[in-house]
Protein backbone atom coordinates (compact mmCIF):
# COMPACT_ATOMS: atom_id res chain seq x y z
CA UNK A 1 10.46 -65.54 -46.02
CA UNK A 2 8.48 -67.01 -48.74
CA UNK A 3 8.89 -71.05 -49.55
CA UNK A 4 11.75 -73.11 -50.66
CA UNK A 5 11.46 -72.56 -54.52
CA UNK A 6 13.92 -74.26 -57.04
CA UNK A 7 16.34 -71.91 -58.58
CA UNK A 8 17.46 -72.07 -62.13
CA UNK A 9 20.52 -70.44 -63.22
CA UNK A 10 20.66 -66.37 -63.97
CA UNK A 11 20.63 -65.32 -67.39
CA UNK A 12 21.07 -61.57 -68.35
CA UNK A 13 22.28 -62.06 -71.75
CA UNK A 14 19.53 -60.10 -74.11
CA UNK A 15 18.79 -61.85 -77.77
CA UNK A 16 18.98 -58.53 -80.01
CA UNK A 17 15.29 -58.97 -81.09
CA UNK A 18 12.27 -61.99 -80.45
CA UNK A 19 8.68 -61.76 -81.95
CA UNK A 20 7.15 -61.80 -77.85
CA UNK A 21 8.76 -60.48 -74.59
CA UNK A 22 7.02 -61.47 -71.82
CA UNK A 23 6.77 -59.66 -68.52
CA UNK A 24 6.84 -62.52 -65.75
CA UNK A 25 8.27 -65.31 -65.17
CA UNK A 26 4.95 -67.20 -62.76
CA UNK A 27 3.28 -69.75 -63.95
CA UNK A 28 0.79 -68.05 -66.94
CA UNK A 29 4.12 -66.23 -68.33
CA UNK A 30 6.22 -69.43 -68.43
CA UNK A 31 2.73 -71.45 -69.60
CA UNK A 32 2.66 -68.42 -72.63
CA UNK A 33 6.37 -69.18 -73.55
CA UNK A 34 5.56 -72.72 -73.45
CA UNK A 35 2.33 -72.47 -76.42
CA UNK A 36 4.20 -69.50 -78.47
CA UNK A 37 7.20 -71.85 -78.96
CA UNK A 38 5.11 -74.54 -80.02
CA UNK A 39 4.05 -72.46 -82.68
CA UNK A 40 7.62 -71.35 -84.08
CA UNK A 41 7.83 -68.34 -82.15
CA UNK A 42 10.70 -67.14 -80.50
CA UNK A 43 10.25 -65.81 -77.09
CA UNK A 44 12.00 -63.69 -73.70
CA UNK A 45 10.71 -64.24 -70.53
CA UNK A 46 12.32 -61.85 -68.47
CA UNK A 47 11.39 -61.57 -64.61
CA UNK A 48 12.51 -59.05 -62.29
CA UNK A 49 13.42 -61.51 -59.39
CA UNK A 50 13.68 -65.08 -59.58
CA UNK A 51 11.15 -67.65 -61.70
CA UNK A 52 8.24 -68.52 -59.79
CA UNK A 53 9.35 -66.53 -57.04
CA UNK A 54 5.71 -64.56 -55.95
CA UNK A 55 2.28 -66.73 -55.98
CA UNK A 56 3.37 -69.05 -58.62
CA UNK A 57 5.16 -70.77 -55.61
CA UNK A 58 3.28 -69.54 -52.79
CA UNK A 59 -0.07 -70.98 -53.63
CA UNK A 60 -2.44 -74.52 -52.14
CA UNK A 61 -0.83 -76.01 -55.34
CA UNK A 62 -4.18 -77.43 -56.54
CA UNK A 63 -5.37 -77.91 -59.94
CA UNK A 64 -8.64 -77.84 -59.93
CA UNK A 65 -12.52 -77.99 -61.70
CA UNK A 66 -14.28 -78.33 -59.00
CA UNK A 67 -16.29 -74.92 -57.56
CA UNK A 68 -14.50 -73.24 -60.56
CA UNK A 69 -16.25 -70.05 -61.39
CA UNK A 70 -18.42 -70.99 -64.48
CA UNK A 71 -16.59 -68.60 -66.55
CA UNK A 72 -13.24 -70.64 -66.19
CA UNK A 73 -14.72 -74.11 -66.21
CA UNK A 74 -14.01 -74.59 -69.49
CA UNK A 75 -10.29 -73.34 -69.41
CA UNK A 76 -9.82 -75.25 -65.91
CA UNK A 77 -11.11 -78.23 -67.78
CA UNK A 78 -8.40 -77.69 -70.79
CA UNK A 79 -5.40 -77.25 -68.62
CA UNK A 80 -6.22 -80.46 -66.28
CA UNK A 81 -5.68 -82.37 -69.55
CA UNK A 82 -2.55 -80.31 -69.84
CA UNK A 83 -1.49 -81.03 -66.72
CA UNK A 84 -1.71 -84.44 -67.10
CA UNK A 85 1.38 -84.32 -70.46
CA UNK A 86 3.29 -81.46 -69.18
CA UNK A 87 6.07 -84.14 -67.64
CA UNK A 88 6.28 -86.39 -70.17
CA UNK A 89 6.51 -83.61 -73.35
CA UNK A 90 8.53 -81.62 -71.24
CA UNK A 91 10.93 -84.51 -69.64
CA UNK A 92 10.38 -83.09 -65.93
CA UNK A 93 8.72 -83.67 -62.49
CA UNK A 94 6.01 -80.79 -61.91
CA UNK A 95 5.28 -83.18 -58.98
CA UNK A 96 1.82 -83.49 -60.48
CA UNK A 97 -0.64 -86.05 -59.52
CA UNK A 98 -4.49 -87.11 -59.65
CA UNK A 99 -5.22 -87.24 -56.82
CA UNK A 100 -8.75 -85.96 -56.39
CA UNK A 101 -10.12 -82.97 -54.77
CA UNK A 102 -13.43 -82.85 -52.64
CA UNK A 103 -15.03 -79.78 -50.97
CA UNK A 104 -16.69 -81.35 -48.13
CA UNK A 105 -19.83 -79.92 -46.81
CA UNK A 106 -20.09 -78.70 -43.05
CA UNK A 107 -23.98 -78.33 -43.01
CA UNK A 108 -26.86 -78.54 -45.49
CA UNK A 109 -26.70 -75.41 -46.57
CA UNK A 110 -22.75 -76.05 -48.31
CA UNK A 111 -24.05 -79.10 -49.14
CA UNK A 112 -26.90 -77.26 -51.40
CA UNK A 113 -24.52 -74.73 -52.64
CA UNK A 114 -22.53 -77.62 -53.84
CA UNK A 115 -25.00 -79.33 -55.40
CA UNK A 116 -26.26 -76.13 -57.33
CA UNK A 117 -23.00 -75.39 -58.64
CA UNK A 118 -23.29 -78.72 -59.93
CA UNK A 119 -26.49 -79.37 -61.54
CA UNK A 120 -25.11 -75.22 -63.47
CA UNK A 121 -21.80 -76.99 -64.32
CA UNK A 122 -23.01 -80.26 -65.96
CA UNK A 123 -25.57 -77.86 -67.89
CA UNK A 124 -22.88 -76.06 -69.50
CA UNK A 125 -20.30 -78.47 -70.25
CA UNK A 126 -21.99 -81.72 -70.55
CA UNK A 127 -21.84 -84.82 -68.05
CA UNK A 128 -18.83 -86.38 -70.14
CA UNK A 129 -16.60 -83.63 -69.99
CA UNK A 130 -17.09 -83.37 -65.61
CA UNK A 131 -16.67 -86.37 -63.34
CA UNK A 132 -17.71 -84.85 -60.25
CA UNK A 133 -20.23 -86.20 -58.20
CA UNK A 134 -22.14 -85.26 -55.05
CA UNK A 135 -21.29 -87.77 -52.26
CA UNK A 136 -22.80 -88.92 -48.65
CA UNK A 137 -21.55 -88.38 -45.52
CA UNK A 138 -20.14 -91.79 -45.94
CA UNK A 139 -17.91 -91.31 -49.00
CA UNK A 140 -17.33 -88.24 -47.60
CA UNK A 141 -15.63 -89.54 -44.63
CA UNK A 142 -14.12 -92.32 -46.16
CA UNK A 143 -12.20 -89.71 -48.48
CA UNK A 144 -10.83 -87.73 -45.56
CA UNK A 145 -9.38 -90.61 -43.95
CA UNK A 146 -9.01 -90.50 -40.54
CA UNK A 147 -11.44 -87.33 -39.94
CA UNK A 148 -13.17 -86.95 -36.79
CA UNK A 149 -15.89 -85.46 -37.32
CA UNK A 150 -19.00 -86.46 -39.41
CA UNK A 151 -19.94 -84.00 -42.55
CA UNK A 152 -23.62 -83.50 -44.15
CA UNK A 153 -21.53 -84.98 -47.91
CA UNK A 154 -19.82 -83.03 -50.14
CA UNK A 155 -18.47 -82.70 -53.98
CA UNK A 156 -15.81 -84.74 -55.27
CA UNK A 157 -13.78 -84.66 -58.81
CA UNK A 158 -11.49 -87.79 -59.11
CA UNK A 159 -9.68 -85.84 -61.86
CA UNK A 160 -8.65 -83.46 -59.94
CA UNK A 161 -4.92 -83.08 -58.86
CA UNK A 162 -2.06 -81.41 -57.05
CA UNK A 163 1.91 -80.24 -58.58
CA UNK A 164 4.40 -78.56 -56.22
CA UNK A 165 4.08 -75.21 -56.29
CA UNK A 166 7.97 -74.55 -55.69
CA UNK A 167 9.12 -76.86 -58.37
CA UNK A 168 6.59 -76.91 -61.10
CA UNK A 169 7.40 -73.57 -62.99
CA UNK A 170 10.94 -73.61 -62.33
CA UNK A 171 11.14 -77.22 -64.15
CA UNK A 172 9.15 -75.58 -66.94
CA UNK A 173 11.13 -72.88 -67.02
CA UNK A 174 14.73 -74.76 -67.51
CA UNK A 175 13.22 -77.47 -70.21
CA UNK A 176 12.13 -74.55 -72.19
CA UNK A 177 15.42 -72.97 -72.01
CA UNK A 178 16.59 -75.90 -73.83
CA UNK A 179 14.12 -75.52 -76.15
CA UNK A 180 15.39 -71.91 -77.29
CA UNK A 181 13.13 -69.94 -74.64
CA UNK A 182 15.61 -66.57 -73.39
CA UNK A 183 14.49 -66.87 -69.41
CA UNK A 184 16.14 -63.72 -68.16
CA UNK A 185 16.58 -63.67 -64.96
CA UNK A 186 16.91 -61.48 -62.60
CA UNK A 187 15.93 -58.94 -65.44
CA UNK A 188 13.25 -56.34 -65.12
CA UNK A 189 11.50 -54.84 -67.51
CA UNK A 190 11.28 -51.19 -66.94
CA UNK A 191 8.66 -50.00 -70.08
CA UNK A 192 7.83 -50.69 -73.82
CA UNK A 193 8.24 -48.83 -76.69
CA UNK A 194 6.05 -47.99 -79.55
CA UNK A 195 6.12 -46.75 -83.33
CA UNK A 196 3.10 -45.66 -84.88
CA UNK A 197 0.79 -47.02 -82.19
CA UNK A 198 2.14 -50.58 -82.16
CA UNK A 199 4.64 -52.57 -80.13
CA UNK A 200 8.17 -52.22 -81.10
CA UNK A 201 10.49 -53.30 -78.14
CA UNK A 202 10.76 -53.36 -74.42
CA UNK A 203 13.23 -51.16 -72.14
CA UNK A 204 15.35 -53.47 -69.72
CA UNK A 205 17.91 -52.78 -67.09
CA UNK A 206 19.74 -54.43 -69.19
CA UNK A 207 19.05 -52.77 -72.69
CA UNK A 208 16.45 -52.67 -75.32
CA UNK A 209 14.79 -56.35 -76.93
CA UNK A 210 13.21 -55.03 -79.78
CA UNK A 211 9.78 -57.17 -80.51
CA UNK A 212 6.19 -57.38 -82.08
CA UNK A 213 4.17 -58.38 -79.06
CA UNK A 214 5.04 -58.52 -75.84
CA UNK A 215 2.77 -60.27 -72.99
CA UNK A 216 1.98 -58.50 -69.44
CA UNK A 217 1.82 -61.69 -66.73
CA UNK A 218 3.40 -59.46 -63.90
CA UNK A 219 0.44 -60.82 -61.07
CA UNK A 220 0.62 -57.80 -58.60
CA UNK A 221 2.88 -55.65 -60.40
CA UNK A 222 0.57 -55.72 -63.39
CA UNK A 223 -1.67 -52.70 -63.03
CA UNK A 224 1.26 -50.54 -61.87
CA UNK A 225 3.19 -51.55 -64.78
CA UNK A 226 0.18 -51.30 -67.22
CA UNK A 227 -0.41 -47.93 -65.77
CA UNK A 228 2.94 -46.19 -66.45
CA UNK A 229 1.63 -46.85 -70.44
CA UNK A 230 -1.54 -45.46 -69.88
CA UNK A 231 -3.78 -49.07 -69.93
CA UNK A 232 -6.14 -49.37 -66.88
CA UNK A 233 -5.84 -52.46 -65.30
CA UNK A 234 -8.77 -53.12 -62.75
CA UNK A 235 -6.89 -54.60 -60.29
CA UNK A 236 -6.47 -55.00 -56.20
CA UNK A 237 -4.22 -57.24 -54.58
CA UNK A 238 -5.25 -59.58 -51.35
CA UNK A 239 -2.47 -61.39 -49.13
CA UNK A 240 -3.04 -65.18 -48.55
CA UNK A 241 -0.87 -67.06 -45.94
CA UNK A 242 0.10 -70.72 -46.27
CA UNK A 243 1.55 -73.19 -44.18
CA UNK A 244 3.69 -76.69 -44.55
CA UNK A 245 4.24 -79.60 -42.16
CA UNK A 246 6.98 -82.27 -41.60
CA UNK A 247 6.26 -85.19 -42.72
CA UNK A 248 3.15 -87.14 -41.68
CA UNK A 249 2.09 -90.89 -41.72
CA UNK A 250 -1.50 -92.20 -42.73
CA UNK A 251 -2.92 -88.85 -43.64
CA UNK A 252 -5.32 -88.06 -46.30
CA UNK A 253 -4.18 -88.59 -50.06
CA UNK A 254 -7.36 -86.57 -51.25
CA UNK A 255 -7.19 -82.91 -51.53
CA UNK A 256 -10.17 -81.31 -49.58
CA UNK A 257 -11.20 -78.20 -47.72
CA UNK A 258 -14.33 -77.26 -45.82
CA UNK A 259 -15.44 -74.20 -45.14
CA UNK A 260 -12.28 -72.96 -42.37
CA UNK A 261 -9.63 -74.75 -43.54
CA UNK A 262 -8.21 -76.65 -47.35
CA UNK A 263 -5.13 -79.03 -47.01
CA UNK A 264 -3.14 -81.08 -49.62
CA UNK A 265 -0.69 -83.89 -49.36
CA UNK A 266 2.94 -82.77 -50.68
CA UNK A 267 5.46 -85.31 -52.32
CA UNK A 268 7.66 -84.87 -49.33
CA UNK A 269 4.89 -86.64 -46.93
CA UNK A 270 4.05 -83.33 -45.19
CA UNK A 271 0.87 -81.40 -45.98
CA UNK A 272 0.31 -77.65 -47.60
CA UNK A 273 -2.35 -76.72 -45.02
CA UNK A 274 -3.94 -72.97 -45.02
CA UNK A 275 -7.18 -70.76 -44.52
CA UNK A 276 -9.87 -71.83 -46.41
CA UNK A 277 -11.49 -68.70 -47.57
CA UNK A 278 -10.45 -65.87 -45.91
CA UNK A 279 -7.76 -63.41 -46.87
CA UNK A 280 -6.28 -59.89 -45.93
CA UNK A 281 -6.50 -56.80 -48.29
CA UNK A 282 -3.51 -53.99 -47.77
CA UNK A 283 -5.71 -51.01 -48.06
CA UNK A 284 -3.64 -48.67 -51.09
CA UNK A 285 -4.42 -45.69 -53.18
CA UNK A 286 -5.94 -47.87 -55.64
CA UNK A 287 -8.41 -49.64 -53.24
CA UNK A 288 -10.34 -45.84 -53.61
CA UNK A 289 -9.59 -45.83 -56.83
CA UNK A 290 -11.14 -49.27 -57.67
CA UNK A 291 -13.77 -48.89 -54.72
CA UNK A 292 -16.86 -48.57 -57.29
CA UNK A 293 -16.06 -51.11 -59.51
CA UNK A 294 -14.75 -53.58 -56.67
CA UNK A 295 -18.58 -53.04 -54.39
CA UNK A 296 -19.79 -56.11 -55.85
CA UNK A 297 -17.06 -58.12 -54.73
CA UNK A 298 -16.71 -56.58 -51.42
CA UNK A 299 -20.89 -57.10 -50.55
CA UNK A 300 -20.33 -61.08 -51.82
CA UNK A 301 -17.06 -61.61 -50.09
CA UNK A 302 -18.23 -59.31 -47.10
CA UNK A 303 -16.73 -60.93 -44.03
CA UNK A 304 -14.36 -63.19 -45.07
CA UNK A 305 -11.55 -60.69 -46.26
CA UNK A 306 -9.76 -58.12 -43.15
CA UNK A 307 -9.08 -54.86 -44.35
CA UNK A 308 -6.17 -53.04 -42.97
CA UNK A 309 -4.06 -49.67 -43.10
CA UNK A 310 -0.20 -50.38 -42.75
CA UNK A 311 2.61 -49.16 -44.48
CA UNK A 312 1.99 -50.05 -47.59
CA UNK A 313 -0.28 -47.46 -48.04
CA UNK A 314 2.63 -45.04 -48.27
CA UNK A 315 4.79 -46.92 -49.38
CA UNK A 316 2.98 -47.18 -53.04
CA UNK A 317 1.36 -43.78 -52.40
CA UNK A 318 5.04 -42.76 -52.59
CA UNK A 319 5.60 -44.48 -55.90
CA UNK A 320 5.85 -42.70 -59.28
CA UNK A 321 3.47 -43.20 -61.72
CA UNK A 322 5.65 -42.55 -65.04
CA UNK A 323 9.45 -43.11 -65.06
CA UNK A 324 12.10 -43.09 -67.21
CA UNK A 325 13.65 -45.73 -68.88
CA UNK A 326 17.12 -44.67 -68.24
CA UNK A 327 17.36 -45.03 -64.70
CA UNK A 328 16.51 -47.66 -61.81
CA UNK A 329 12.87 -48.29 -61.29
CA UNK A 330 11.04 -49.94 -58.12
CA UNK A 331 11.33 -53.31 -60.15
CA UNK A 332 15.02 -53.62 -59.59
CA UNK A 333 14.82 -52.58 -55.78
CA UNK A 334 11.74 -53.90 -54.80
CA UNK A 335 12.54 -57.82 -56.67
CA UNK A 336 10.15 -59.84 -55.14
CA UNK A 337 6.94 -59.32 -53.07
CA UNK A 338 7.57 -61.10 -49.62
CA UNK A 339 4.50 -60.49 -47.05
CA UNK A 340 4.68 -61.59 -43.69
CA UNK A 341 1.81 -64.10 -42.68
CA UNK A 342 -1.68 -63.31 -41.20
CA UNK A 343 -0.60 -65.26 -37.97
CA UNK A 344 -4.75 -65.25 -37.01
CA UNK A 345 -5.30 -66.88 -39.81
CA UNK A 346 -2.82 -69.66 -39.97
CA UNK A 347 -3.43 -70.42 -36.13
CA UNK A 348 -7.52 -70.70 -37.10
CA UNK A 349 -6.51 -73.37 -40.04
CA UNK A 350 -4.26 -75.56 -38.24
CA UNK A 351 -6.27 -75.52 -35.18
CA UNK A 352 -9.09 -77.08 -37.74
CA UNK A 353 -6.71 -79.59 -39.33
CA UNK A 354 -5.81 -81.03 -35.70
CA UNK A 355 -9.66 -81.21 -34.43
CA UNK A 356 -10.71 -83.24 -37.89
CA UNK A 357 -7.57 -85.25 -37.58
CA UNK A 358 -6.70 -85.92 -34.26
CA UNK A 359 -4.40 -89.09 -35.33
CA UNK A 360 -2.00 -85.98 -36.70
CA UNK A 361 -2.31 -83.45 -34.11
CA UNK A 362 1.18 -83.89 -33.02
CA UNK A 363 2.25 -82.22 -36.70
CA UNK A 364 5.11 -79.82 -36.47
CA UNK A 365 4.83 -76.46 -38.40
CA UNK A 366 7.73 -76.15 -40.68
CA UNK A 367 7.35 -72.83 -42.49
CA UNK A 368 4.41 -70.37 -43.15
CA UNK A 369 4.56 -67.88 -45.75
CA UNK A 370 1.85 -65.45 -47.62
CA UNK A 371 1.63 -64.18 -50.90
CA UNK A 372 -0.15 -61.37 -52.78
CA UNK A 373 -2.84 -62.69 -55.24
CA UNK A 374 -3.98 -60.51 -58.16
CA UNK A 375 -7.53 -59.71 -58.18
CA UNK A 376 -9.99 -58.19 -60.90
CA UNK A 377 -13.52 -57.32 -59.77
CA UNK A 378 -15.27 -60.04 -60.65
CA UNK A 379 -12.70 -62.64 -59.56
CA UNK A 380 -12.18 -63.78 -63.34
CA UNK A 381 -8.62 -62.99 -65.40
CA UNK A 382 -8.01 -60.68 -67.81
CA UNK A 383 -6.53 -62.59 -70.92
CA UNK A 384 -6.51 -60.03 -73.84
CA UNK A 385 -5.42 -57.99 -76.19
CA UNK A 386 -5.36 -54.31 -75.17
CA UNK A 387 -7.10 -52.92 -78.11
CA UNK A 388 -5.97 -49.67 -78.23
CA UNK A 389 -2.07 -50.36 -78.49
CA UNK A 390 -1.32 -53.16 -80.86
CA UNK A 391 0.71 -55.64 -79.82
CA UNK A 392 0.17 -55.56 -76.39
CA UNK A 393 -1.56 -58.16 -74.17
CA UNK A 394 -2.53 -58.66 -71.10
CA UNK A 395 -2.73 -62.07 -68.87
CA UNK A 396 -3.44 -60.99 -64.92
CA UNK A 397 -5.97 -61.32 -62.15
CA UNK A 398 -6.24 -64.58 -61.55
CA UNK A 399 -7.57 -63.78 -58.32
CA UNK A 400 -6.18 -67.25 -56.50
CA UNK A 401 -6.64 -70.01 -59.86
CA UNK A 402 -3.95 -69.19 -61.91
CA UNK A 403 -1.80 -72.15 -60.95
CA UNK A 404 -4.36 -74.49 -61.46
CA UNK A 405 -5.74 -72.81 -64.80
CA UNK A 406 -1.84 -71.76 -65.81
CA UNK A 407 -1.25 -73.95 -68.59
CA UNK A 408 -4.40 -73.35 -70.35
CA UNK A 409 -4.48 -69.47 -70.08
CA UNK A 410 -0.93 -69.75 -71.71
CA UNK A 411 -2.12 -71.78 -74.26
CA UNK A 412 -4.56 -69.37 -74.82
CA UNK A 413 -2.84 -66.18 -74.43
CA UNK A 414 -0.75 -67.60 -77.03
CA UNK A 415 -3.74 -68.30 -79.63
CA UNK A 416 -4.55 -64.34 -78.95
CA UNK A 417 -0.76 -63.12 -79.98
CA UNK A 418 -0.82 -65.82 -82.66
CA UNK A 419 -4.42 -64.59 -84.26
CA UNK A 420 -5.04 -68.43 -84.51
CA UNK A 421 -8.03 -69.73 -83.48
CA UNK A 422 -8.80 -69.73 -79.58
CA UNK A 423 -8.64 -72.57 -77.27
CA UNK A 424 -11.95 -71.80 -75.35
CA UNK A 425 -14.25 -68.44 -76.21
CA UNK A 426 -12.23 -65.45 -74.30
CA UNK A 427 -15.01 -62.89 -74.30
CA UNK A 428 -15.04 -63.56 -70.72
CA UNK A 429 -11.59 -62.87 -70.03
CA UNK A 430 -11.53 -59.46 -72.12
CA UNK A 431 -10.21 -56.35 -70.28
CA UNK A 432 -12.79 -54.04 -72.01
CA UNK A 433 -15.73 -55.77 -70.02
CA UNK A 434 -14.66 -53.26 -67.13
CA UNK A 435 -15.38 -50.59 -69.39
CA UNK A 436 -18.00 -51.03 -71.57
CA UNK A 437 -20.75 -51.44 -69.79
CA UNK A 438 -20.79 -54.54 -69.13
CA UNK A 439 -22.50 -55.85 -65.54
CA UNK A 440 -20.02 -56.63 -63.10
CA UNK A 441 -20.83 -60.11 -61.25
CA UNK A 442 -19.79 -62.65 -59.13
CA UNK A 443 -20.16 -65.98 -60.21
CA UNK A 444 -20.54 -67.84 -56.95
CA UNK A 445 -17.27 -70.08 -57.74
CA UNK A 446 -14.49 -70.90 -54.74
């Protein structure tokens, strides 16, 4: 059963026509509906299940430079000053707060990968535009208050912060109703039409919305979806599993993780506590479909993600890859991706958050949940056009950042529909890089 997430009422009631649909209401569709509307566009979200309902509300809830892969820096950098308005524009409570996020070091070795990803960052933004800093065992300790054990330093952004995963993007979601956004909910999306090769409307359970763009932020579901229009979408999907605790006194306020384990202080006094870097991969058709172009990833990752045959194998082996419009689709049945937790892996965490704080070992274990997170091969989105059918874009595979990032890649998904000028340089985010030759590489970001 996945979190506690905020509802907002259900709306089914189709406007006749908008100039953008988007597909998904998570965090990068409702940040999209968000930047359109601020530039006089009128907008659908419409989501199959209920707002925020897969990772948008499953995730650490961190927003986040530090460790970003260099490729996002920039954008991560753009949406933590987004962030930082989002409550006061938007008159809500994202529960966002600086609070600071440190990756502490467990040996020398972390401690030099930190420092490298430094010294790479500073070089491409500039020393003004990133506050963090390399500090000493000292600091180190003294920002995980109350930790046992002694670390070789770390990295630290003060600028860094937290929201609440289960009430950020439903928030967002109502003030932009108010605003004149259509959030349709639940209402899936079951195909789009074209005329003459560009965008004309989308096919509902519902009925038709008839539209110039529409947007595809559908996390998981976005390759399958993509698919039954013929557009390739490189992507796999790997389950994380969370925990959160009662209440706690005289914990940590910073955000940290080391290498086993990455915790964060929620408003409620409890703490989001999970797995640092190690996930589970539901072995599917598409993970032999995608094997060549996801080796790269699986040599630098090799080790930290379990691979395993279960039912979903079949169960999406099973699935149609075209389907008419007319008639229910897997959307409507299957409404909202709820995996059961890697139990290994949430034992391994919290056993590391009691040894480092032994003052909270007595914490009780109030729910644990997993999600699935969207992943391209080279653990970087795709936020693009799809160049071959006009109209259509494409915002997925944020591979584990897209809360953090959210704001920004809406804001600049939105400069793509718009034609206006860009809010960072997207080449890196362009769905043709799988395609055209172009090397595929990890970074060496968290």
């Amino acid at each position: 059963m996945g979190p506690p997430t905020e509802r907002i009422p259900e709306d089914r009631t189709l406007p006749s026509h908008v100039d953008v649909v988007i597909v998904g209401g998570g965090v990068i569709g409702i940040s999209t509906a968000r930047a359109l509307i601020e530039k006089g566009l009128s907008v659908a979200v419409c989501e199959k299940g209920y707002i925020a309902g897969e990772q948008s509300s499953r995730n650490w809830g961190w927003c986040r430079a530090t460790h970003r892969d260099l490729r996002e820096l920039e954008l991560s950098l753009e949406s933590l000053k987004l962030w930082r308005h989002i409550d006061a524009e938007l008159g809500i409570d994202t529960g966002f707060r600086q609070c600071g996020i440190l990756y502490a070091a467990d040996d020398a070795k972390a401690l030099a990968d930190h420092e490298a990803w430094l010294a790479r960052a500073v070089a491409l933004v500039g020393r003004d535009a990133l506050d963090s800093r390399i500090v000493s065992p000292d600091e180190t300790g003294t920002l995980m208050s109350g930790a046992a054990r002694r670390f070789a330093g770390g990295i630290y952004t003060p600028s860094d912060g937290r929201a609440e995963p289960q009430r950020a993007v439903p928030a967002m979601a109502v003030a932009l109703r108010e605003r004149g956004v259509k959030v349709l909910t639940p209402c899936a999306v079951r195909g789009i039409e074209t005329n003459g090769g560009a965008i004309s409307g989308v096919v509902t359970e519902y009925g038709r919305i008839a539209c110039g763009s529409v947007v595809v932020a559908g996390g998981a579901w976005t390759r399958y979806f993509a698919g039954s229009i013929g557009v390739d979408v490189p992507q796999l999907m790997v389950r994380s599993s969370v925990m959160r605790t009662s209440p706690l006194e005289n914990g940590p306020d910073v955000s940290a993780c080391n290498q086993e384990m990455g915790y964060r202080k929620r408003l409620d006094g409890g703490y989001t506590i999970a797995n640092a870097f190690h996930s589970y991969h539901d072995i599917t058709p598409d993970s032999f479909r995608l094997f060549t172009k996801f080796l790269p990833a699986l040599k630098s990752q090799f080790g930290s993600t379990k691979l395993a045959l279960n039912a979903r194998f079949f169960e999406e082996l099973r699935r149609p890859r075209r389907w008419p419009l007319d008639r229910p689709t897997v959307f409507e049945t299957s409404r909202t991706l709820d995996p059961a937790p890697v139990e290994a892996f949430n034992k391994a965490a919290v056993t590391e958050f009691r040894a480092l704080f032994p003052a909270l070992a007595g914490l009780r274990i109030e729910q644990a949940w997993a999600g699935y997170i969207d992943v391209t091969p080279d653990a970087v989105p795709v936020i693009s056009a799809v160049d071959e059918k006009r109209g259509l874009f494409i915002a997925t595979g944020f591979s584990g950042h897209g809360f953090g990032i959210g704001p920004a890649a809406g804001r600049l998904m939105a400069d793509l529909v718009a034609n206006d000028a860009p809010l960072v340089d997207p080449r890196a985010f362009r769905l043709s890089r799988f395609f055209d030759g172009s090397k595929i590489e990890m970074d060496g970001g968290f």
